[in-house]
PDB file of N, CA and C in Angstrom:
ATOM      1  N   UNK A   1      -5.747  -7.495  -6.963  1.00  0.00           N
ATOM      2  CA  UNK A   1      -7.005  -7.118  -6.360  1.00  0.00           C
ATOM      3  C   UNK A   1      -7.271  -5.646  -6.650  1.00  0.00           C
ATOM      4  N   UNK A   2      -8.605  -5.542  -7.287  1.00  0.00           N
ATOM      5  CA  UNK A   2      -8.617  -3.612  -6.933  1.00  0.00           C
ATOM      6  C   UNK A   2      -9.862  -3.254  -5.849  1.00  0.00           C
ATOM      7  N   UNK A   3      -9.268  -2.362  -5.617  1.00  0.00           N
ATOM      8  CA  UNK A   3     -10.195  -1.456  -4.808  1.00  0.00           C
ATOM      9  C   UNK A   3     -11.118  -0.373  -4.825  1.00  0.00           C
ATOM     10  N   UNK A   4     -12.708  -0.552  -4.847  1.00  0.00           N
ATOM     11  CA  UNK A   4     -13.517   0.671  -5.405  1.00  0.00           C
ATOM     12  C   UNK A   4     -13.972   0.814  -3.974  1.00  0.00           C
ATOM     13  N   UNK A   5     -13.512   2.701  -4.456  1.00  0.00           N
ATOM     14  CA  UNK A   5     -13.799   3.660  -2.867  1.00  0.00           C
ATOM     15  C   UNK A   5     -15.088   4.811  -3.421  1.00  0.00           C
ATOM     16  N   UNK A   6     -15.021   4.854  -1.955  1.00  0.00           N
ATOM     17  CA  UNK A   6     -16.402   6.005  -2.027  1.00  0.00           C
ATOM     18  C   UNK A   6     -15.938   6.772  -1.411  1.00  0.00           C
ATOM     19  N   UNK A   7     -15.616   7.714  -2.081  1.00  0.00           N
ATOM     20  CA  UNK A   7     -14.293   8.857  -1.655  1.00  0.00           C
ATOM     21  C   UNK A   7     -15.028   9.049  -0.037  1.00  0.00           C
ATOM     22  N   UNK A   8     -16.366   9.692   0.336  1.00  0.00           N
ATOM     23  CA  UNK A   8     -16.981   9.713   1.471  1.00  0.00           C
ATOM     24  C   UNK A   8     -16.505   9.036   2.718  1.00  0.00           C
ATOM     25  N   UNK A   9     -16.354   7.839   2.543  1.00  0.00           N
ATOM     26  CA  UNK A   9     -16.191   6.867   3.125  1.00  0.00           C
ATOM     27  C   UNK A   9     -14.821   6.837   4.263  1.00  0.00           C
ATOM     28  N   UNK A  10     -13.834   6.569   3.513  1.00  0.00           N
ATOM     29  CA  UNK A  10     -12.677   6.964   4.063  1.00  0.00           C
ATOM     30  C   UNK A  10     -11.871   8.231   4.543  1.00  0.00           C
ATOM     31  N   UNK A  11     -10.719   8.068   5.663  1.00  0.00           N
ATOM     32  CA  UNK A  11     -10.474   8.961   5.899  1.00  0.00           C
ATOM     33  C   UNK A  11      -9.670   9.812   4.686  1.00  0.00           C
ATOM     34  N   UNK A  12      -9.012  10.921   4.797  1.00  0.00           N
ATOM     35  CA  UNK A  12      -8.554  11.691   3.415  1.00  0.00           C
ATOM     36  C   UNK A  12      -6.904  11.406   3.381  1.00  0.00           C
ATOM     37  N   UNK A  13      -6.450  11.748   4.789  1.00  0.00           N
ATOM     38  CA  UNK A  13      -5.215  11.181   4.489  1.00  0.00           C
ATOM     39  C   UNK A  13      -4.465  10.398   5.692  1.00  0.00           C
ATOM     40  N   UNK A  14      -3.021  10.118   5.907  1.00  0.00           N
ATOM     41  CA  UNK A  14      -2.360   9.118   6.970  1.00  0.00           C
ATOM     42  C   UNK A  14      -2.810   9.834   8.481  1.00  0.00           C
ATOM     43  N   UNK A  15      -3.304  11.456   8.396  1.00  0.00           N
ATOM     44  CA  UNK A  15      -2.681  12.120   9.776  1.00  0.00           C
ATOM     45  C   UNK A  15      -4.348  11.992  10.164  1.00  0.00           C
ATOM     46  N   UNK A  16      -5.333  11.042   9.944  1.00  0.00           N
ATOM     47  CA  UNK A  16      -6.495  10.885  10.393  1.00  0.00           C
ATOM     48  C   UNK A  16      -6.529   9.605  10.352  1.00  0.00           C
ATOM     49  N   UNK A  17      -5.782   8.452  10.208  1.00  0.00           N
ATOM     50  CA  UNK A  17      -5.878   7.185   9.943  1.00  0.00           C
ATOM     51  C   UNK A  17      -4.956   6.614  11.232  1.00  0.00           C
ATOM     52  N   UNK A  18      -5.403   5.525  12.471  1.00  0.00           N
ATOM     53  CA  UNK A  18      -5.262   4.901  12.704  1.00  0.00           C
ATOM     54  C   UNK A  18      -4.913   3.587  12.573  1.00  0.00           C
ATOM     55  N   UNK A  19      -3.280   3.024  12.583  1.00  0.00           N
ATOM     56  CA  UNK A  19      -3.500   1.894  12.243  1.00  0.00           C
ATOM     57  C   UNK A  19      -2.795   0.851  13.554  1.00  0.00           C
ATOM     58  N   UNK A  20      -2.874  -0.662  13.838  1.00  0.00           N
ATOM     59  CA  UNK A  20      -2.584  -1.246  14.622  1.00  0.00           C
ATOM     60  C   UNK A  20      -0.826  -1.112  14.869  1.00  0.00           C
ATOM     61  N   UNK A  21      -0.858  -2.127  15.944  1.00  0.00           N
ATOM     62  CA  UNK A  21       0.769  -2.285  16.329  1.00  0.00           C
ATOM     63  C   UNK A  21       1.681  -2.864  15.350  1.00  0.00           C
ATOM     64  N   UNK A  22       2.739  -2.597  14.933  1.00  0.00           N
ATOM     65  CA  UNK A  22       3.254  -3.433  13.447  1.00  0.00           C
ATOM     66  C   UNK A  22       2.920  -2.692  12.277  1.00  0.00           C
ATOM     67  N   UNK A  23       1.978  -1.469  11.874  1.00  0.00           N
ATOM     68  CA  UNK A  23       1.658  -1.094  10.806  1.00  0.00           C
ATOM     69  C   UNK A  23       1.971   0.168  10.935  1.00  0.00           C
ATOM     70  N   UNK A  24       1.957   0.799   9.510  1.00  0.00           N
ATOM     71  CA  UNK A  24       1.731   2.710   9.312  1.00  0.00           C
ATOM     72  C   UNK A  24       1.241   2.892   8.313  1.00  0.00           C
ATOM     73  N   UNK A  25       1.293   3.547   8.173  1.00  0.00           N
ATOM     74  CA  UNK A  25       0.156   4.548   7.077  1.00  0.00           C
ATOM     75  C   UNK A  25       0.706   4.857   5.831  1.00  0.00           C
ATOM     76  N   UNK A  26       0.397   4.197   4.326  1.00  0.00           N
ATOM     77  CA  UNK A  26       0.900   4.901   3.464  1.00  0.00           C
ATOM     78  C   UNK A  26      -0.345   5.052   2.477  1.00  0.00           C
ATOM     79  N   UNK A  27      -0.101   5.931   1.608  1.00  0.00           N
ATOM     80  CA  UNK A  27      -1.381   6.749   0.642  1.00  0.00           C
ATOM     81  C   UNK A  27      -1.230   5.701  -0.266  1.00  0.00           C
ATOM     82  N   UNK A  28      -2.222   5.036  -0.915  1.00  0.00           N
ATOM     83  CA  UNK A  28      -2.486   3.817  -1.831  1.00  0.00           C
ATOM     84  C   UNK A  28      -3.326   4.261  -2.786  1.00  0.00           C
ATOM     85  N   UNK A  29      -2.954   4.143  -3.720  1.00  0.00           N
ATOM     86  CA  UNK A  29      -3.249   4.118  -5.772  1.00  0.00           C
ATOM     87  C   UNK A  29      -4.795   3.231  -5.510  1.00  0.00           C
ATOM     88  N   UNK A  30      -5.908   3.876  -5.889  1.00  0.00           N
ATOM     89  CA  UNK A  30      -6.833   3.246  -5.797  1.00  0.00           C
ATOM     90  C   UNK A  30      -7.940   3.514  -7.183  1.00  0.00           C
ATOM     91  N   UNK A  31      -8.840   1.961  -7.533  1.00  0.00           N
ATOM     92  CA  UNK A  31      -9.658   2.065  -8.928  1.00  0.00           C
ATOM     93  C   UNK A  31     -10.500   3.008  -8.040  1.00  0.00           C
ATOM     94  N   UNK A  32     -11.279   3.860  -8.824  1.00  0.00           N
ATOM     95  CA  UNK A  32     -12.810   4.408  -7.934  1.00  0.00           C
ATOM     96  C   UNK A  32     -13.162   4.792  -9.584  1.00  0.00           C
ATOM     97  N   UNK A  33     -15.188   4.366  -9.605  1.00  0.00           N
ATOM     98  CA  UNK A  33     -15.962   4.953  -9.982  1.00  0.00           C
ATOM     99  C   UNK A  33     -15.941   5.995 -11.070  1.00  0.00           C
ATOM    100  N   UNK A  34     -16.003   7.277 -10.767  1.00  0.00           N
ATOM    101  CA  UNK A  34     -15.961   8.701 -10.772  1.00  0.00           C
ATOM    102  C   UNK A  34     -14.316   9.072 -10.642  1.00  0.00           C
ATOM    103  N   UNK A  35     -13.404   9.479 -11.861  1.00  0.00           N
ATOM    104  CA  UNK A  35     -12.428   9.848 -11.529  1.00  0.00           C
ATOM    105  C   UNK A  35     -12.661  11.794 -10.983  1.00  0.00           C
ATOM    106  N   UNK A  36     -11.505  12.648 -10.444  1.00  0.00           N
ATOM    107  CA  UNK A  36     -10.232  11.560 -10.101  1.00  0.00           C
ATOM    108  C   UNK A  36     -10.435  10.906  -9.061  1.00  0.00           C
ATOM    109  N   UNK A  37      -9.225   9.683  -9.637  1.00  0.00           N
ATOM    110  CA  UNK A  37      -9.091   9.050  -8.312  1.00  0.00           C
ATOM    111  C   UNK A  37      -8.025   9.193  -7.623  1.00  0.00           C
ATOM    112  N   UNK A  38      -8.105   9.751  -6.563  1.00  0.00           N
ATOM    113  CA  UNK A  38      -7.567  10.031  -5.488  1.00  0.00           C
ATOM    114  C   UNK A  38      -6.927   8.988  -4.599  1.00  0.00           C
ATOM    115  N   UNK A  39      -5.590   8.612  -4.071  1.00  0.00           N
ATOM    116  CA  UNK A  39      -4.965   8.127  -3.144  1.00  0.00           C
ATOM    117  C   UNK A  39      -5.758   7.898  -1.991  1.00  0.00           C
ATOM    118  N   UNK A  40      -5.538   6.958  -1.621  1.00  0.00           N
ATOM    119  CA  UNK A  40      -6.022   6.902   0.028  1.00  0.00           C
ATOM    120  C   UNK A  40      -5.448   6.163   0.442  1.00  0.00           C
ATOM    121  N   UNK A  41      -5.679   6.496   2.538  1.00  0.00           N
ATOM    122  CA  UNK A  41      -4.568   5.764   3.389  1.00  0.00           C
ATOM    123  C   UNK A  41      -5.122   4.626   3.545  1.00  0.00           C
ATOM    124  N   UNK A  42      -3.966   3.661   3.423  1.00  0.00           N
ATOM    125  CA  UNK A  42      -3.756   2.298   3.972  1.00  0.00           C
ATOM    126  C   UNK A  42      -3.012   1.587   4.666  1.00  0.00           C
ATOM    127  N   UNK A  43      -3.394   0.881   5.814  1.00  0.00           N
ATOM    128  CA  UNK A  43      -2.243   0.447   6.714  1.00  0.00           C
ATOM    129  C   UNK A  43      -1.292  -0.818   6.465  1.00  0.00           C
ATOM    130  N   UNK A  44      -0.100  -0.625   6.393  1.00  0.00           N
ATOM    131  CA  UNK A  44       0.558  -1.548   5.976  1.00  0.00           C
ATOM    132  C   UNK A  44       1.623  -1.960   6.959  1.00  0.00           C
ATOM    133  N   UNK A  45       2.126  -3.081   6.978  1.00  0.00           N
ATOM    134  CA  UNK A  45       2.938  -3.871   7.876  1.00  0.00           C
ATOM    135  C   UNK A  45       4.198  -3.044   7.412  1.00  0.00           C
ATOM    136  N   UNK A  46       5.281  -2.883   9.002  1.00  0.00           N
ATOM    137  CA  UNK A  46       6.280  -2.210   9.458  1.00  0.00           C
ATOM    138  C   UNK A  46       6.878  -3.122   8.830  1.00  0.00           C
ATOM    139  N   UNK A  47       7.278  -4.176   8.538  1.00  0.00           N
ATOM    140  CA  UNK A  47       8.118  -4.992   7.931  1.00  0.00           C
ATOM    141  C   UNK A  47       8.896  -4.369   6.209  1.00  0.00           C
ATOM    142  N   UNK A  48      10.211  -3.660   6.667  1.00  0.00           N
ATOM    143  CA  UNK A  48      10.752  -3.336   5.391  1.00  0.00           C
ATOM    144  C   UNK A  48      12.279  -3.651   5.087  1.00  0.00           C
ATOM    145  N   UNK A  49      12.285  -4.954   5.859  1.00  0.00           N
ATOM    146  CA  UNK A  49      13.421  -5.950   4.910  1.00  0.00           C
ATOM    147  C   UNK A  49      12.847  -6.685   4.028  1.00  0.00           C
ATOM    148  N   UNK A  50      13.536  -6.736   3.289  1.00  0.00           N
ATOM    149  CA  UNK A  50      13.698  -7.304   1.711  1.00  0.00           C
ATOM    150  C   UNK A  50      14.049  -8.492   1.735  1.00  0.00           C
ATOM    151  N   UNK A  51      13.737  -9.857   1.436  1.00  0.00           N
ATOM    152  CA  UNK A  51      14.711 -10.700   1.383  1.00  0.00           C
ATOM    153  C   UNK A  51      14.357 -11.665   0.229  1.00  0.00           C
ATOM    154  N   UNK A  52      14.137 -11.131  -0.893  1.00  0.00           N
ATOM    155  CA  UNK A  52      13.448 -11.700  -1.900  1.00  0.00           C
ATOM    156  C   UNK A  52      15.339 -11.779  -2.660  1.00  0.00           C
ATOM    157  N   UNK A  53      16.098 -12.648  -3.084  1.00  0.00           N
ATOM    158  CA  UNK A  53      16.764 -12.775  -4.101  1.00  0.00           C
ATOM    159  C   UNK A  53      16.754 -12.322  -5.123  1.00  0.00           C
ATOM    160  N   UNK A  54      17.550 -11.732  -5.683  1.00  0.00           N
ATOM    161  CA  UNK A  54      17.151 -10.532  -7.237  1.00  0.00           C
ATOM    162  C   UNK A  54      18.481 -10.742  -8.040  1.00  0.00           C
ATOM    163  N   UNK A  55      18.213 -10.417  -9.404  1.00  0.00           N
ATOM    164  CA  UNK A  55      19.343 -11.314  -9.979  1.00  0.00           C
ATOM    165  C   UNK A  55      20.276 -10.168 -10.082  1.00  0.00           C
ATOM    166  N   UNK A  56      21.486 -10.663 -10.763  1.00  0.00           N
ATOM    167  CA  UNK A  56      22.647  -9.112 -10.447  1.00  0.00           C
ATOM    168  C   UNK A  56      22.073  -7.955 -11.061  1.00  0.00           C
ATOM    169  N   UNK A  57      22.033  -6.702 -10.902  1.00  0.00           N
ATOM    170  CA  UNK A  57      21.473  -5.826 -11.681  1.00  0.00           C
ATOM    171  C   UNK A  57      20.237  -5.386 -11.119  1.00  0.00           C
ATOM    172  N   UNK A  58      19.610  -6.341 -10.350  1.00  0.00           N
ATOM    173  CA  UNK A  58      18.100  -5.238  -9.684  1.00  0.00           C
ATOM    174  C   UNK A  58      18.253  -5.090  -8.380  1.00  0.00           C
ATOM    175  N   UNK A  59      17.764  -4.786  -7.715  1.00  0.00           N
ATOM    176  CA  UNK A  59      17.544  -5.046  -6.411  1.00  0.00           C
ATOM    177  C   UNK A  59      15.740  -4.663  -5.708  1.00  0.00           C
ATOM    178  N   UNK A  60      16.136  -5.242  -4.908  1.00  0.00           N
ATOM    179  CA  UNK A  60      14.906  -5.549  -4.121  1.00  0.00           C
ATOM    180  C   UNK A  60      14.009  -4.556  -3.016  1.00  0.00           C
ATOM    181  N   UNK A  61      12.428  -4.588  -3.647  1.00  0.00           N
ATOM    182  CA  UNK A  61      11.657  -3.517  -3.053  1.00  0.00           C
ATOM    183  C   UNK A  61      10.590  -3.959  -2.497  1.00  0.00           C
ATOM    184  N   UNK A  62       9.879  -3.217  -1.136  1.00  0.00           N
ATOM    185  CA  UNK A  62       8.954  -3.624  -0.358  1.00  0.00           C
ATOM    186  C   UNK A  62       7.354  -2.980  -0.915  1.00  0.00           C
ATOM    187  N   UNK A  63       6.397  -2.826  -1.018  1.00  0.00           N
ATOM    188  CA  UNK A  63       5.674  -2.222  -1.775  1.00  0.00           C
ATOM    189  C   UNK A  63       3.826  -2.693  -1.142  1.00  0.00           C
ATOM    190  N   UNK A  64       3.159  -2.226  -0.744  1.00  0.00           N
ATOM    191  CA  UNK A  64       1.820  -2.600  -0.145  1.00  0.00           C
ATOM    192  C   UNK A  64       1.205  -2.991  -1.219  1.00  0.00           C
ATOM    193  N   UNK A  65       0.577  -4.452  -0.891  1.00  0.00           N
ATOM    194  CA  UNK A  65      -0.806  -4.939  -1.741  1.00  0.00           C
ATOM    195  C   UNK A  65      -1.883  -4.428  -1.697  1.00  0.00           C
ATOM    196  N   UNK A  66      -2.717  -4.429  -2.799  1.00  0.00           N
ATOM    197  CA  UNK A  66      -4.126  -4.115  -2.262  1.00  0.00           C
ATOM    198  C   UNK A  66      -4.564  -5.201  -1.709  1.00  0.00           C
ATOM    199  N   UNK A  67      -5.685  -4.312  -0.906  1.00  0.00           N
ATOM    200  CA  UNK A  67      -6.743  -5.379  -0.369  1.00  0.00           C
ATOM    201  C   UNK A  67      -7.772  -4.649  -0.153  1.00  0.00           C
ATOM    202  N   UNK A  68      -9.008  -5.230   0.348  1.00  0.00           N
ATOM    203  CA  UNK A  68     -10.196  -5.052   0.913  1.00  0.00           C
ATOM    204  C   UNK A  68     -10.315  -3.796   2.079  1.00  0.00           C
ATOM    205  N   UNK A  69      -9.546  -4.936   3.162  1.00  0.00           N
ATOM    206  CA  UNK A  69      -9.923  -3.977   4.624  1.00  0.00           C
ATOM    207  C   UNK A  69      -8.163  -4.162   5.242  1.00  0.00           C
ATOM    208  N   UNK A  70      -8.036  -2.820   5.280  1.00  0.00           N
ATOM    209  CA  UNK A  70      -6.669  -3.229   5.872  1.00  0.00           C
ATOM    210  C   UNK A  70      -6.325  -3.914   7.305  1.00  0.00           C
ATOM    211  N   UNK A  71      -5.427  -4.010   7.759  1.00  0.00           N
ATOM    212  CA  UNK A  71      -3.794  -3.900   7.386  1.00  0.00           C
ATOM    213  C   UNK A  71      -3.673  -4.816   5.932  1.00  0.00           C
ATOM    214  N   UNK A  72      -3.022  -4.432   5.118  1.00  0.00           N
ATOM    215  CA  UNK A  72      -2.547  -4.759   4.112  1.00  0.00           C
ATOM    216  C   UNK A  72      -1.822  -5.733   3.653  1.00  0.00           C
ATOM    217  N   UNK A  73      -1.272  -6.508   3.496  1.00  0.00           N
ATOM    218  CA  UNK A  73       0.077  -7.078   3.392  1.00  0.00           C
ATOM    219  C   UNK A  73       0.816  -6.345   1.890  1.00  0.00           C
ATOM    220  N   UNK A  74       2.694  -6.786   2.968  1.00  0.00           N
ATOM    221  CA  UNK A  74       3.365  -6.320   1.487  1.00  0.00           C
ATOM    222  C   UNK A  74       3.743  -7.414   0.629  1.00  0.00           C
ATOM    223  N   UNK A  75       4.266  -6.528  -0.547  1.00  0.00           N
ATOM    224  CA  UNK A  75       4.819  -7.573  -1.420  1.00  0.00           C
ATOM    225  C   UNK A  75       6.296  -7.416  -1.592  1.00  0.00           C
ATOM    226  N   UNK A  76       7.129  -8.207  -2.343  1.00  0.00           N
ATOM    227  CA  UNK A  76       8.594  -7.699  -2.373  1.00  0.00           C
ATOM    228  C   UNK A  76       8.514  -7.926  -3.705  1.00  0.00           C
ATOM    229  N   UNK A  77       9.573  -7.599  -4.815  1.00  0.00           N
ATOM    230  CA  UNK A  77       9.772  -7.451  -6.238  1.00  0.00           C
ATOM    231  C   UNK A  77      11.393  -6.971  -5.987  1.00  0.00           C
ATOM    232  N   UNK A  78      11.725  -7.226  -7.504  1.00  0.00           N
ATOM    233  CA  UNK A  78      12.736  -7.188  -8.217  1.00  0.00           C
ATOM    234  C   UNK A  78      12.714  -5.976  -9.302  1.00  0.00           C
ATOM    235  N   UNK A  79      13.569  -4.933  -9.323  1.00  0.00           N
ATOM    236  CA  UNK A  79      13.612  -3.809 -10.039  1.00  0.00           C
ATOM    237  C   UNK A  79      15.173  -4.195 -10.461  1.00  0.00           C
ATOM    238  N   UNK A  80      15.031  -3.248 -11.792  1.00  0.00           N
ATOM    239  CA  UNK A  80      16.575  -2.552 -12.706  1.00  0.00           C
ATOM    240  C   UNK A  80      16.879  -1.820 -11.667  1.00  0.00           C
ATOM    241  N   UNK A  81      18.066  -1.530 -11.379  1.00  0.00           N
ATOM    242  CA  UNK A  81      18.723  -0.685 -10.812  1.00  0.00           C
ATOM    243  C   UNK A  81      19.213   0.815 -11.272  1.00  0.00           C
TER     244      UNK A  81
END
């Protein structure tokens, strides 16, 4: 999914962003318009166990999806070590 921002729009960073019970705030890689493009906060689920299976040699990472309107959901993946 990508996300086009209007830099205006949103807040600038986590220490002006509100997010629900279960979530926090991390700065998210976003498409926009008009570079640069600038990070912005997104709320993402407190959930940072891993339990994705990874084959010998990587191990396993938690990482926010895009979306629309947050809270976010995460994703888990498999990295080289």
């Amino acid at each position: 999914a990508v996300i086009a921002v209007l830099a205006h729009t949103l807040p600038l960073s986590c220490d002006t962003t509100r997010c629900s019970d279960g979530h926090h705030c991390v700065m998210q890689e976003v498409f926009c318009y008009a570079p640069p493009c600038n990070p912005v906060p997104m709320c993402v689920s407190n959930e940072t166990a891993c339990t994705l299976p990874c084959p010998h040699g990587q191990s396993c990472f938690v990482e926010p999806e895009n979306c629309k309107k947050a809270p976010c959901p995460s994703r888990q993946g498999c990295q080289q070590i």
